[in-house]
N, C-alpha and C. Protein backbone atom coordinates (compact mmCIF):
# COMPACT_ATOMS: atom_id res chain seq x y z
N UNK A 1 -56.75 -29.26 11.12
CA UNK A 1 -55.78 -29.38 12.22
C UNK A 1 -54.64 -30.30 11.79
N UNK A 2 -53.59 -30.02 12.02
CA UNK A 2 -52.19 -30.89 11.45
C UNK A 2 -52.37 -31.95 12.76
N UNK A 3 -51.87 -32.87 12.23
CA UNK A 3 -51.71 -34.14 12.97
C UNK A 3 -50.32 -34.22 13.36
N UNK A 4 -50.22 -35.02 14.59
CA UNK A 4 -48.41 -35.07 15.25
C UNK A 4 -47.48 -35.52 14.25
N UNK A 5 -47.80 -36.24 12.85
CA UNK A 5 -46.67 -36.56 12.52
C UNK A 5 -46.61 -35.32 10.98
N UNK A 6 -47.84 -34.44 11.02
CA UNK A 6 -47.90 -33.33 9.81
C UNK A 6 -47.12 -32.66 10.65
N UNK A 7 -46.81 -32.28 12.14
CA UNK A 7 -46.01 -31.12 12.55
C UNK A 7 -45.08 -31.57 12.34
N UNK A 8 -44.12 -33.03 12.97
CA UNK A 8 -42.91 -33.23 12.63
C UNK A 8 -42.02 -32.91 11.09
N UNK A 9 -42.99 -33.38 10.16
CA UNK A 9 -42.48 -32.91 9.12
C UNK A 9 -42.43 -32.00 8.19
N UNK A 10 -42.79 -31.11 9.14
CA UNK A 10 -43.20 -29.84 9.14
C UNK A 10 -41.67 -28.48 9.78
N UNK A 11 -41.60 -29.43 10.88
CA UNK A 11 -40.31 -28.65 11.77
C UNK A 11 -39.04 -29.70 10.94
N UNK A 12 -39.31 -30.60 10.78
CA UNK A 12 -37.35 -31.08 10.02
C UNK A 12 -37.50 -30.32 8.43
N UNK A 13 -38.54 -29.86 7.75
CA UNK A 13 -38.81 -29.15 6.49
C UNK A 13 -37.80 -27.52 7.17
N UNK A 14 -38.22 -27.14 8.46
CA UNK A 14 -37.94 -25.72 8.73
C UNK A 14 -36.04 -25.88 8.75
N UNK A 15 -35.80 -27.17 9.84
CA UNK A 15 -34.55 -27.20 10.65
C UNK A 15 -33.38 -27.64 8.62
N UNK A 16 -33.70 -27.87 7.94
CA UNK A 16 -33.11 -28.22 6.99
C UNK A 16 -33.09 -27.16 6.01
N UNK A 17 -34.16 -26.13 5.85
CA UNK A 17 -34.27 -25.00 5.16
C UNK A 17 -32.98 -23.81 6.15
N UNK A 18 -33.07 -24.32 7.42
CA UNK A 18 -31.84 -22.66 8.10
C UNK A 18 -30.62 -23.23 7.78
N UNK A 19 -30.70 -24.72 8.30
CA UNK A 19 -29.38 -25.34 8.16
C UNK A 19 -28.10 -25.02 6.81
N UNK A 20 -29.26 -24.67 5.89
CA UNK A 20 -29.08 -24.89 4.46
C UNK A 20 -28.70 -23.15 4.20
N UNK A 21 -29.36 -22.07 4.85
CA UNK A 21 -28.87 -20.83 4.88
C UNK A 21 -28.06 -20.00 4.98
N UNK A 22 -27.39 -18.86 4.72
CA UNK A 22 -25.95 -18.18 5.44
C UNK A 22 -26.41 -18.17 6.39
N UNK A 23 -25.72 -17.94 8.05
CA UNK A 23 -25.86 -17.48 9.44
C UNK A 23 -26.14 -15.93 8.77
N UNK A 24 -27.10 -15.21 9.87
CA UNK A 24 -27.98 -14.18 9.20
C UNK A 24 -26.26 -13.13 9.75
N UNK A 25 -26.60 -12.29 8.70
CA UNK A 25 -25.37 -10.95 9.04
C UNK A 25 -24.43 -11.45 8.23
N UNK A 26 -23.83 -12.49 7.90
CA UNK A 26 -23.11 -13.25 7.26
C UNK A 26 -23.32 -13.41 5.41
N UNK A 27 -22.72 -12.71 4.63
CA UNK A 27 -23.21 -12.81 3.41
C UNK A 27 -22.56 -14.40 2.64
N UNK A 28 -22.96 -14.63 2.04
CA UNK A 28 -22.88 -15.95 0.97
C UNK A 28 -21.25 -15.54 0.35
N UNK A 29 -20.26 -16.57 0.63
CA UNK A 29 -18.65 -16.43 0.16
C UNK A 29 -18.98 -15.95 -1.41
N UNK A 30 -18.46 -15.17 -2.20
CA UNK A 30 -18.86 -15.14 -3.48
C UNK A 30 -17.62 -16.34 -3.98
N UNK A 31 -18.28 -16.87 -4.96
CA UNK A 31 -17.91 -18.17 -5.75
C UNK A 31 -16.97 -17.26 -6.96
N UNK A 32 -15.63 -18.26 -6.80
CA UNK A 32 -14.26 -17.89 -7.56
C UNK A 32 -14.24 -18.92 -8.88
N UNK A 33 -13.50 -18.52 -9.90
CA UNK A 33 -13.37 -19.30 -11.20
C UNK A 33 -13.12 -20.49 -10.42
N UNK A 34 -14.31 -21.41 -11.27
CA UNK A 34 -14.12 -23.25 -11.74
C UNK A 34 -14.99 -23.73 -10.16
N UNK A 35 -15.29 -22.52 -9.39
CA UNK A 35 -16.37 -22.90 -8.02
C UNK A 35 -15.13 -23.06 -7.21
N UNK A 36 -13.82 -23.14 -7.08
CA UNK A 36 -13.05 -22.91 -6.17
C UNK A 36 -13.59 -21.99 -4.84
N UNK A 37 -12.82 -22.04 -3.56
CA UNK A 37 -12.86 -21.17 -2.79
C UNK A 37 -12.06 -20.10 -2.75
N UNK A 38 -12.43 -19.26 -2.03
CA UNK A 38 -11.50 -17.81 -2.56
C UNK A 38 -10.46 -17.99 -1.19
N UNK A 39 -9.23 -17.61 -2.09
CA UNK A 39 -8.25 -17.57 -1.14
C UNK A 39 -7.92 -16.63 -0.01
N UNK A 40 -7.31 -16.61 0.43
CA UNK A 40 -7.24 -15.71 1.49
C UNK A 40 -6.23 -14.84 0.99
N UNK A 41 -6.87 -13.18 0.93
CA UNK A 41 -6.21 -12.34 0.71
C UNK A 41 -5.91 -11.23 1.50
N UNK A 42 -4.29 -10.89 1.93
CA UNK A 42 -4.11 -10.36 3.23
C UNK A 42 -4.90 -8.54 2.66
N UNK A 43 -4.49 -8.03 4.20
CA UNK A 43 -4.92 -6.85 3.96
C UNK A 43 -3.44 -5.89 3.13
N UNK A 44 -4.43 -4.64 2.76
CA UNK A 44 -2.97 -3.80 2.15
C UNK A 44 -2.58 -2.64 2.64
N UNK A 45 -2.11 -1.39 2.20
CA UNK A 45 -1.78 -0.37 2.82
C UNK A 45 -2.72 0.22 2.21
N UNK A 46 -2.63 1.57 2.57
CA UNK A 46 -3.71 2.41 1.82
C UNK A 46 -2.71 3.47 0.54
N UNK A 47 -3.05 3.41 -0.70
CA UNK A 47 -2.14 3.81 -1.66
C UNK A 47 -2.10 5.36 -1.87
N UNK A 48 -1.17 6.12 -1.98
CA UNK A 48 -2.04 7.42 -2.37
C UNK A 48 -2.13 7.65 -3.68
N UNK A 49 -2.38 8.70 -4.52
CA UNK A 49 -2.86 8.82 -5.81
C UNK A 49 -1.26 8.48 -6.63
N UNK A 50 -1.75 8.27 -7.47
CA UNK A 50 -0.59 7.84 -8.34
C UNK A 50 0.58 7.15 -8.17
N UNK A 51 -0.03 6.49 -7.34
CA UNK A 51 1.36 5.41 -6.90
C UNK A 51 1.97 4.42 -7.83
N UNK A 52 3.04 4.10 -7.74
CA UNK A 52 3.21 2.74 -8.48
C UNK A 52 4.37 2.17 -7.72
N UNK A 53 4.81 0.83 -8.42
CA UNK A 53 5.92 0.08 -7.36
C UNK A 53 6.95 0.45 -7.41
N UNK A 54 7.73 0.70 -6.22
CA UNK A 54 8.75 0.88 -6.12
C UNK A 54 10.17 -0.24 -5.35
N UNK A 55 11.35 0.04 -5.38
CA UNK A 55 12.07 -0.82 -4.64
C UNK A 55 12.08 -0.78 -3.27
N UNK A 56 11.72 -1.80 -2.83
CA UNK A 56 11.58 -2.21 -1.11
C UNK A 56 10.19 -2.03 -0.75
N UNK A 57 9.48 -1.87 -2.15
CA UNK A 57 8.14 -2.34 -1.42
C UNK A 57 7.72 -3.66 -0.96
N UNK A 58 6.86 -3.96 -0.32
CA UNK A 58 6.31 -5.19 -0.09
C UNK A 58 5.10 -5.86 -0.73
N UNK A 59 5.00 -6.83 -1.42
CA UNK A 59 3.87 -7.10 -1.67
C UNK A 59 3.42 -8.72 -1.69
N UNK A 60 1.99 -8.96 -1.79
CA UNK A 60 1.63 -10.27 -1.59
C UNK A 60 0.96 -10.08 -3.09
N UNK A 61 1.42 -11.43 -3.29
CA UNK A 61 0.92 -11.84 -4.80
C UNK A 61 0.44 -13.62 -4.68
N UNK A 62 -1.32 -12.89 -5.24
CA UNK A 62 -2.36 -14.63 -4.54
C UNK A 62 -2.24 -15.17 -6.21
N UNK A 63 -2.30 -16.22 -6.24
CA UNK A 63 -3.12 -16.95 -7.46
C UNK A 63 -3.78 -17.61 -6.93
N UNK A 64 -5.46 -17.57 -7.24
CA UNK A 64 -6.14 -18.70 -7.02
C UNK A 64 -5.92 -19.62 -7.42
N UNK A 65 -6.09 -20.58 -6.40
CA UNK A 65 -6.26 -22.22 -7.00
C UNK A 65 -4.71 -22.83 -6.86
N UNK A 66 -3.90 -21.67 -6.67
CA UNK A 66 -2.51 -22.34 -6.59
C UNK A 66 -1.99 -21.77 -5.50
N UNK A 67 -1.25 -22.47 -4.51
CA UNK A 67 -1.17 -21.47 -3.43
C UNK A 67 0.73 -21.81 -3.81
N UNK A 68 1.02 -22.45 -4.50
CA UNK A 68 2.67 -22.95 -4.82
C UNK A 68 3.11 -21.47 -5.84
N UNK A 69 2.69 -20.83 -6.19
CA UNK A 69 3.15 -19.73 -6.64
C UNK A 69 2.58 -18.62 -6.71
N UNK A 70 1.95 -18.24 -5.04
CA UNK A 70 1.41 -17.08 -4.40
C UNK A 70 3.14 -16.95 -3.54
N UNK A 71 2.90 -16.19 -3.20
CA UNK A 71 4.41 -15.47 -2.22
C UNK A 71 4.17 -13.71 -1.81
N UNK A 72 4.51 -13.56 -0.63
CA UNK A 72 4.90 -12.46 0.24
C UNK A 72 6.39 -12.02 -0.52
N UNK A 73 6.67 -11.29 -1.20
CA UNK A 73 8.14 -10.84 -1.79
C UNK A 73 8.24 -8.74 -1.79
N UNK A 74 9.43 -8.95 -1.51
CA UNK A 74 10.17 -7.44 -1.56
C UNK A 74 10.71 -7.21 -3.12
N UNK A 75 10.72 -6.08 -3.52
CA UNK A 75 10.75 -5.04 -4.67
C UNK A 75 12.36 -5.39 -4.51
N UNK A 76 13.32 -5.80 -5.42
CA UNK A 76 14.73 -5.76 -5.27
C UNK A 76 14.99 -4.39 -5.52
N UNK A 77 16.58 -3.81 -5.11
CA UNK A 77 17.10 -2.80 -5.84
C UNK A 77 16.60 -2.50 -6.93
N UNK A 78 16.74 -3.73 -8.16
CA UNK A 78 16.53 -3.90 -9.68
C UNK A 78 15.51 -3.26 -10.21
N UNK A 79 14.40 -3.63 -9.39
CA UNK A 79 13.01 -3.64 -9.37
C UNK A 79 12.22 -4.82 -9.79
N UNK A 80 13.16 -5.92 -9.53
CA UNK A 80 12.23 -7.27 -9.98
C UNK A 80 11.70 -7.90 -8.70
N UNK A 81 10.82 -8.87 -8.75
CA UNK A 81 10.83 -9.88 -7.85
C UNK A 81 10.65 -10.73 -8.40
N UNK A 82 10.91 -11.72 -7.42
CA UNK A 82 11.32 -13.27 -7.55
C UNK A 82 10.10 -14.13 -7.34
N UNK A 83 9.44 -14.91 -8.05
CA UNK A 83 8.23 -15.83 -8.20
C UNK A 83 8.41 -17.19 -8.51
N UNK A 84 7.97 -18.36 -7.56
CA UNK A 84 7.96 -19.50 -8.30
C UNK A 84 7.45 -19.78 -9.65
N UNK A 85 8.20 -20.41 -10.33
CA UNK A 85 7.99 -20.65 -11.52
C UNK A 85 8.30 -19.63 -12.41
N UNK A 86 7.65 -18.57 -12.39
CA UNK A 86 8.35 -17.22 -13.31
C UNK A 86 9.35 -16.47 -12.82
N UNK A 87 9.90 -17.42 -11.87
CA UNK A 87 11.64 -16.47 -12.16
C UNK A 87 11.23 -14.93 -11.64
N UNK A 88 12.13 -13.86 -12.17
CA UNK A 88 12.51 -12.43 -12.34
C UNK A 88 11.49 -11.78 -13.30
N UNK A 89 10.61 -11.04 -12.20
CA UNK A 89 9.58 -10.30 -12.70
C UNK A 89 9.55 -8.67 -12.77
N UNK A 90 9.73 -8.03 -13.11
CA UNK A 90 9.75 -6.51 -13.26
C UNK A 90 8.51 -5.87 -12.78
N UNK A 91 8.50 -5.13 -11.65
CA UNK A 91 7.64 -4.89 -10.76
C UNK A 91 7.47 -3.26 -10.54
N UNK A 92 8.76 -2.43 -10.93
CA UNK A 92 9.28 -1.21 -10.26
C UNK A 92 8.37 -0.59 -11.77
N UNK A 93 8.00 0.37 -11.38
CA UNK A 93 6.88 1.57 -12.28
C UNK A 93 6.31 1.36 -12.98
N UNK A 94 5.57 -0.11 -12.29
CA UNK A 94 3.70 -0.50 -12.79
C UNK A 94 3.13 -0.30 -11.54
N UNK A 95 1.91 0.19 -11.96
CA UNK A 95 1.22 0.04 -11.28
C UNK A 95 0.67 -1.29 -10.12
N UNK A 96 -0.13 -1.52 -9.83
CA UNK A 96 -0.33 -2.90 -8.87
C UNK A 96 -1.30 -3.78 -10.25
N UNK A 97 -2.25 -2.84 -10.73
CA UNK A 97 -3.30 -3.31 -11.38
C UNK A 97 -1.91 -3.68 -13.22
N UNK A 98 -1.20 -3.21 -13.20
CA UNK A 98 -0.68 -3.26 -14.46
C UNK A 98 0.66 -4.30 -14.15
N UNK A 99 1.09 -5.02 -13.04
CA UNK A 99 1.58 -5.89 -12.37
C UNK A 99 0.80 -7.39 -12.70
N UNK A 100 -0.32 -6.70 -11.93
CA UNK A 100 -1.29 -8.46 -12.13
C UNK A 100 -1.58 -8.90 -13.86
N UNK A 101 -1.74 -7.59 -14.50
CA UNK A 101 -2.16 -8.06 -15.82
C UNK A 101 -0.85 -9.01 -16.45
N UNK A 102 0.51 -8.34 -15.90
CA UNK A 102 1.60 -8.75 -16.60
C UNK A 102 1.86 -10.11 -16.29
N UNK A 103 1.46 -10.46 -14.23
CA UNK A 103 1.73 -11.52 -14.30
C UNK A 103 0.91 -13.00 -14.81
N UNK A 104 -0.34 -12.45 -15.05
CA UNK A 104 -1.48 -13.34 -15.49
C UNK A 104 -0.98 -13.60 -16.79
N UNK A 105 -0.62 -13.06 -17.87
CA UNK A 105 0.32 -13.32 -18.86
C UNK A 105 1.47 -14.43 -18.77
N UNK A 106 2.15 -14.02 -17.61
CA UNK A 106 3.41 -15.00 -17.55
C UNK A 106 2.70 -16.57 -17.09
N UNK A 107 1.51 -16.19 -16.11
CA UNK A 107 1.34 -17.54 -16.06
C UNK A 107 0.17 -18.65 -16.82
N UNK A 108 -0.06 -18.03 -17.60
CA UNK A 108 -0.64 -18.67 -18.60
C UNK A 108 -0.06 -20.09 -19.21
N UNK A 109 1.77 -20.10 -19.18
CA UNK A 109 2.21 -20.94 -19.35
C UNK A 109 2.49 -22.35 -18.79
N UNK A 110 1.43 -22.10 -17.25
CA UNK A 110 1.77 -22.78 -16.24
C UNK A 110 0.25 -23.21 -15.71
N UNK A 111 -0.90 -22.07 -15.62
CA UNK A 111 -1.98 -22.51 -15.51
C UNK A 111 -3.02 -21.87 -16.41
N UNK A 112 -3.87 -22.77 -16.55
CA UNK A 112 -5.22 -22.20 -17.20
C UNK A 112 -5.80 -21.05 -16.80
N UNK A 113 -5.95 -20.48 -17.41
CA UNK A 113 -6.93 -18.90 -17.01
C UNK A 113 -6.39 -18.35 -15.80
N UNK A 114 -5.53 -18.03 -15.36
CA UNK A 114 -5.28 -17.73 -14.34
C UNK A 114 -5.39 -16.43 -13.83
N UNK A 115 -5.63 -16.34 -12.36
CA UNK A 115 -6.78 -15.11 -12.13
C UNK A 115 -5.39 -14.82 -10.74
N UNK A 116 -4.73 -13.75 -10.58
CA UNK A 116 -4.05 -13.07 -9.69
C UNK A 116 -4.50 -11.81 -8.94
N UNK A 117 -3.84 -11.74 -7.58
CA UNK A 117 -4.06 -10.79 -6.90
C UNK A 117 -2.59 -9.97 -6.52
N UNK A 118 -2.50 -8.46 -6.50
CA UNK A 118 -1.38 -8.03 -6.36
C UNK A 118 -1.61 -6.90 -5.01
N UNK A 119 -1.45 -6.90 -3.69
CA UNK A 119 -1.78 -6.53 -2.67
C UNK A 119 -0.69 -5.83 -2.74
N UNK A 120 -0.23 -4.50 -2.16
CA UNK A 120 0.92 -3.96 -1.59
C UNK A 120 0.60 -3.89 0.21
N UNK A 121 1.19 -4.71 0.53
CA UNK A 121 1.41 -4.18 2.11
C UNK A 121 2.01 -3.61 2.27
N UNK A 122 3.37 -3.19 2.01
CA UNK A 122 4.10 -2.25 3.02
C UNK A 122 4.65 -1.39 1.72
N UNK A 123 4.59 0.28 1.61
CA UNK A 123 5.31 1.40 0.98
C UNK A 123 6.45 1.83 1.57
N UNK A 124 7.58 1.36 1.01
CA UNK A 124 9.34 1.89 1.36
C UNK A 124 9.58 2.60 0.10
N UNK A 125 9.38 2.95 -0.78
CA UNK A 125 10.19 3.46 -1.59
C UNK A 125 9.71 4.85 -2.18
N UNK A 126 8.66 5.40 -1.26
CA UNK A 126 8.78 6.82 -1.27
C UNK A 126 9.04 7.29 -0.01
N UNK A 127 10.24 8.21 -0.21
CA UNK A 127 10.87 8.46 0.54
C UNK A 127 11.50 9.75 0.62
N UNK A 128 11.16 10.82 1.76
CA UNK A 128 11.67 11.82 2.32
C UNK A 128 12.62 12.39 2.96
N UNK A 129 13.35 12.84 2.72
CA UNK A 129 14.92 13.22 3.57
C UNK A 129 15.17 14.56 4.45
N UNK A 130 15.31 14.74 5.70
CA UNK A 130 15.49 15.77 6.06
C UNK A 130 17.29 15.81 7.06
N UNK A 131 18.00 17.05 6.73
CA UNK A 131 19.33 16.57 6.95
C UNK A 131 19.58 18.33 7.78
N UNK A 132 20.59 18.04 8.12
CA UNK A 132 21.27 19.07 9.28
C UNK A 132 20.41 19.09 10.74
N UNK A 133 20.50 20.27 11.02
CA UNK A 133 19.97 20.62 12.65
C UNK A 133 18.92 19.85 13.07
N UNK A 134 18.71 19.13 12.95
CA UNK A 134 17.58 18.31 13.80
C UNK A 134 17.70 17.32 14.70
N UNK A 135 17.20 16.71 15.58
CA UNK A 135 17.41 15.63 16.20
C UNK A 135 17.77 14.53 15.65
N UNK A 136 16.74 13.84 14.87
CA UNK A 136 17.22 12.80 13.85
C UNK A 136 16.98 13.08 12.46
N UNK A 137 18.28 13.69 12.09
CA UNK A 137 18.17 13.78 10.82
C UNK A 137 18.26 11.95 9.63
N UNK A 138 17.88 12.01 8.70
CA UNK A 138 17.30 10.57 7.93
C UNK A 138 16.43 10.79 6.70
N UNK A 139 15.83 9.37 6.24
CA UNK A 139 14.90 9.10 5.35
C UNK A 139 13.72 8.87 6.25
N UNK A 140 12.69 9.23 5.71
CA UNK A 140 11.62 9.06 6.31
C UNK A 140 10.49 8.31 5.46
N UNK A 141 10.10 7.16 5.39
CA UNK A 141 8.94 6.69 4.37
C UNK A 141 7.57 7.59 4.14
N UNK A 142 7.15 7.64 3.12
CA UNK A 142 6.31 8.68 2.73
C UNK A 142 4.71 8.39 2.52
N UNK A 143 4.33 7.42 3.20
CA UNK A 143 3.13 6.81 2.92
C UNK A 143 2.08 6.95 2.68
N UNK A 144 1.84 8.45 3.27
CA UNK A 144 0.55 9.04 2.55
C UNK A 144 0.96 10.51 2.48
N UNK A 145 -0.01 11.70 2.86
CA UNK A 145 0.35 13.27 2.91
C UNK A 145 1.24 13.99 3.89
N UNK A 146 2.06 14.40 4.03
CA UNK A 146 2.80 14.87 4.90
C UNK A 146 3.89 16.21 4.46
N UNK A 147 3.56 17.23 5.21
CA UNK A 147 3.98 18.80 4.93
C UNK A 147 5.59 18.66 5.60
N UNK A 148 6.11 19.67 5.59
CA UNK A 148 7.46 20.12 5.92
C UNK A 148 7.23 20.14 7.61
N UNK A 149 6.57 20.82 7.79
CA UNK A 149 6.52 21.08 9.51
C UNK A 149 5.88 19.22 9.86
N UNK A 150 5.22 18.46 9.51
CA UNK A 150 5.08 17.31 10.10
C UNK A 150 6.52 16.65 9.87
N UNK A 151 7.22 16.40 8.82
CA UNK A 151 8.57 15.94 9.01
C UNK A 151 9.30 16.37 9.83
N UNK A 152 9.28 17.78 10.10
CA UNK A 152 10.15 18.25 11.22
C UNK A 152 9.91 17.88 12.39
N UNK A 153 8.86 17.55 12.63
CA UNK A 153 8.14 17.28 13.84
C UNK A 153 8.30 15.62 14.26
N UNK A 154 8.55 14.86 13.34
CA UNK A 154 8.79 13.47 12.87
C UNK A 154 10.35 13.27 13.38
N UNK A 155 10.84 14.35 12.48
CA UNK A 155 12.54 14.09 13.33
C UNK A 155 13.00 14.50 14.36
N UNK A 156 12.13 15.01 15.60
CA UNK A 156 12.47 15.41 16.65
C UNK A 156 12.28 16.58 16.84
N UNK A 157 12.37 17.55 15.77
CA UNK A 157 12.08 19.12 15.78
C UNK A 157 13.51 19.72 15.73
N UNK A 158 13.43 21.12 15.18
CA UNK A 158 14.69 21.73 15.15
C UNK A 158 15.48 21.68 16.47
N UNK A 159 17.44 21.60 16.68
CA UNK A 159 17.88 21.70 17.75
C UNK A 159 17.90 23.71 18.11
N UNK A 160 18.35 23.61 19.06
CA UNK A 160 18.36 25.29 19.38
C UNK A 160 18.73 25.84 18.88
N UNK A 161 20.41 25.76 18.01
CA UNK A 161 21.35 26.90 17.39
C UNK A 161 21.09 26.13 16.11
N UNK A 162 19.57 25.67 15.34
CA UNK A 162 19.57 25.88 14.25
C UNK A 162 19.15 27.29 13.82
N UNK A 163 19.73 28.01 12.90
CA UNK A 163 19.22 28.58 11.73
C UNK A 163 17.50 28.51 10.82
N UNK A 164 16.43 28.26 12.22
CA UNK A 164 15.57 27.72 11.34
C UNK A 164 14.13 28.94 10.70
N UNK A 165 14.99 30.08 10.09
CA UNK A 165 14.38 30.99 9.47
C UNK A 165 14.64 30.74 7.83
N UNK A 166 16.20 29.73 7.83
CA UNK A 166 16.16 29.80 6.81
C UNK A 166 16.38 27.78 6.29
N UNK A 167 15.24 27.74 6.20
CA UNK A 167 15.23 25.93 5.92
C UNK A 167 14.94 26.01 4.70
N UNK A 168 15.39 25.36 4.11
CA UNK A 168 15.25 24.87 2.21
C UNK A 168 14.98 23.59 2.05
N UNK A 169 13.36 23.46 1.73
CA UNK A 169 12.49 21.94 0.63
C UNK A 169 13.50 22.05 -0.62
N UNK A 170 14.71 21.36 -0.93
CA UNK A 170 15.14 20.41 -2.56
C UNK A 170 13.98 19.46 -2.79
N UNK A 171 13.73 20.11 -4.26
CA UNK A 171 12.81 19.21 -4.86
C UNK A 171 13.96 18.99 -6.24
N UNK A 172 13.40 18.05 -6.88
CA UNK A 172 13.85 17.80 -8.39
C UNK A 172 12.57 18.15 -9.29
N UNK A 173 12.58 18.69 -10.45
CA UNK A 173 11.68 18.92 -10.73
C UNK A 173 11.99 18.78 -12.35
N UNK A 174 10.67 18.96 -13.36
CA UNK A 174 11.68 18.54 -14.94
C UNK A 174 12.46 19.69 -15.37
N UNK A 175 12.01 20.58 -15.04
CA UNK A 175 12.76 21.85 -15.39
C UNK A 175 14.74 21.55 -14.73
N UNK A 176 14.65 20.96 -13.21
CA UNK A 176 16.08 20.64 -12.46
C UNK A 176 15.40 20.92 -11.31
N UNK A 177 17.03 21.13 -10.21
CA UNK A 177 16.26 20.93 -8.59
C UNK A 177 15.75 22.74 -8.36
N UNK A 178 14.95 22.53 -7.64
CA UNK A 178 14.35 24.13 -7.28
C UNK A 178 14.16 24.00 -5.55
N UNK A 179 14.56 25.20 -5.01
CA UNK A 179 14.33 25.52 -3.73
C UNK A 179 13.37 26.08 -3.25
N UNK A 180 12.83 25.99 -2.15
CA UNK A 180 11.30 26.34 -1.73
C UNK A 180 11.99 26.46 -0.30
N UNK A 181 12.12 27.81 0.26
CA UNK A 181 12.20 28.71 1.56
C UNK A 181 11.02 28.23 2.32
N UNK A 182 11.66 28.07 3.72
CA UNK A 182 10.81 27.64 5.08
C UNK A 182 11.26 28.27 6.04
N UNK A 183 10.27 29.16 6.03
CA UNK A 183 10.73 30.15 7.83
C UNK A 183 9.96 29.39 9.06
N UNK A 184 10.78 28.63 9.39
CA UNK A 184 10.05 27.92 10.51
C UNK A 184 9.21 28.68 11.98
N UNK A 185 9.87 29.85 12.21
CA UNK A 185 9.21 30.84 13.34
C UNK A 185 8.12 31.53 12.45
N UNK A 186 7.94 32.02 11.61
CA UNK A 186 6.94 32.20 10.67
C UNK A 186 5.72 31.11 10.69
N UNK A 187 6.16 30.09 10.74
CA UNK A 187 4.74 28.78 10.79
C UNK A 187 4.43 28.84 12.22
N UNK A 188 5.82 28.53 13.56
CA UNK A 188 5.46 28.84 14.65
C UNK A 188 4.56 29.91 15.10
N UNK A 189 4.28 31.20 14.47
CA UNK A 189 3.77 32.06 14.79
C UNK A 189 2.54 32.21 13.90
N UNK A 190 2.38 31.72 12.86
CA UNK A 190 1.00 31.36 11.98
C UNK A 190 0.98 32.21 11.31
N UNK A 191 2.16 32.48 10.97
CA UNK A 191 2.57 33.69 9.26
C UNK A 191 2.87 33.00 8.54
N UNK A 192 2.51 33.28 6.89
CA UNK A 192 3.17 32.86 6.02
C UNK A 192 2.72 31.13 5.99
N UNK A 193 1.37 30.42 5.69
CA UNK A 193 1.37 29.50 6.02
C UNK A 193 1.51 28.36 5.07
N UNK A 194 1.20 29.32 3.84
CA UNK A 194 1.45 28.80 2.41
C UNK A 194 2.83 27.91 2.43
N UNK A 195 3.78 28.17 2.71
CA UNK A 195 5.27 27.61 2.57
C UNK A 195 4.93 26.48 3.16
N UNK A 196 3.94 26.01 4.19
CA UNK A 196 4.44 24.57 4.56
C UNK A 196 3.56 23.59 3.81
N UNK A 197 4.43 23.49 2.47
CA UNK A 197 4.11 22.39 1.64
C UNK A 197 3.96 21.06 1.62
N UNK A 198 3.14 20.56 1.19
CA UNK A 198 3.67 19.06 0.78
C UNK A 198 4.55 18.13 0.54
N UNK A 199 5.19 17.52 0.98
CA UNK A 199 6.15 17.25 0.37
C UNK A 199 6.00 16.05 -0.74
N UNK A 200 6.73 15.84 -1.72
CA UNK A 200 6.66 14.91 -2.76
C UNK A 200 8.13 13.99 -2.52
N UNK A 201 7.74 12.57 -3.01
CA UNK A 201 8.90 11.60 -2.84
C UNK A 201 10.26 12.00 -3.37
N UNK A 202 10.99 12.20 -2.29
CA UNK A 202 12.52 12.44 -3.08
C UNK A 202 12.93 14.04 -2.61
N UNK A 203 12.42 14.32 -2.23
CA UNK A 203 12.21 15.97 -0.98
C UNK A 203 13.20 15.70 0.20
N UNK A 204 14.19 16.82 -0.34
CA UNK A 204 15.17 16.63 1.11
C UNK A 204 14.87 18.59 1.14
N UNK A 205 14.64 18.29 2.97
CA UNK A 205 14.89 19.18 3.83
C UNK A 205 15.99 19.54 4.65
N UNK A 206 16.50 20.74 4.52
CA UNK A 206 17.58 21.11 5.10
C UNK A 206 17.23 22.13 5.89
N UNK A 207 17.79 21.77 7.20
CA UNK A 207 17.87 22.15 8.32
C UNK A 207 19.14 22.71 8.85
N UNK A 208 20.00 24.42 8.40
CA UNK A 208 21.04 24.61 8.07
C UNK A 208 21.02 25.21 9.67
């Protein structure tokens, strides 16, 4: 039989073993170079296949352990951005993952081993154009999949005395630009359904 003072030290053995535990549901922070804590890294967009940076994207760039040359920065025209300490960085057609390698390089000169994060939050620089008869004709950001009839549908939809049997997708392509026919009453009516393509960044629609 345990005696009153075998239970007591018995229950501060228990209350020091939970104390000492994650809260259950809660996993253990995983431990960052040198036992640092891990920084806080915002959320991102969702990328589609083959993306890489472009101008007016947005992105957050972490360094652990240093929060003096982490920064929220925009893609210039150029395609550089601007970083404490490393100045003018070339950002425009790397990848995110081929970004961090470059900048972990640059800062080598500044910190030990240094371990970066390259988040894209916001995609501006793929970009869709649809022009004539429509409500709002414009650029449209291109952020993930989106066909000819969802852009149309995006800019308000054709006005009445468009012409919209005969709409033309401009693409650029390596060969040069090529035209791709859109009978819009044809999709309205669920003929011909093949034509409402995909569109790819740099796709202007005309709405004659």
């Amino acid at each position: 039989m345990f005696n009153n003072l075998t239970l007591r030290s018995f229950a501060a053995l228990v209350a020091v073993t939970l104390s000492a535990a994650p809260a259950l549901g809660q996993p253990a922070q995983p431990a960052t170079p040198n036992g640092a804590p891990p920084a806080s890294v915002p959320a991102g967009a969702t990328l589609p296949p083959g993306y890489v940076i472009g101008p007016e994207d947005v992105l957050s760039i972490v360094f652990w352990r240093d929060a003096d040359m982490s920064a929220e920065v925009a893609v210039r025209p150029d395609g550089k951005v601007s970083l404490p300490l490393l100045n003018d960085v070339t950002a425009a057609g790397l990848t995110p993952d081929q970004l961090r390698e470059s900048l972990a390089k640059a800062a080598k000169k500044f910190i030990a081993d240094p371990t970066v994060t390259v988040v894209v939050r916001t995609i501006n620089s793929r970009k869709v154009f649809i022009t004539g008869n429509v409500q709002r004709p414009g650029a449209y950001a291109l952020t993930g999949t989106m066909t000819v009839l969802q852009l149309i549908a995006m800019s308000g939809g054709v006005l009445e005395y468009a012409d919209a049997k005969n709409i033309v997708v401009m693409r650029n392509e390596d060969a040069g630009p090529k035209a791709y026919p859109f009978n819009y009453k044809d999709i309205a009516k669920r003929r011909n359904l093949s034509q409402n393509i995909e569109l790819k960044p740099g796709d202007t629609v005309i709405v004659p």
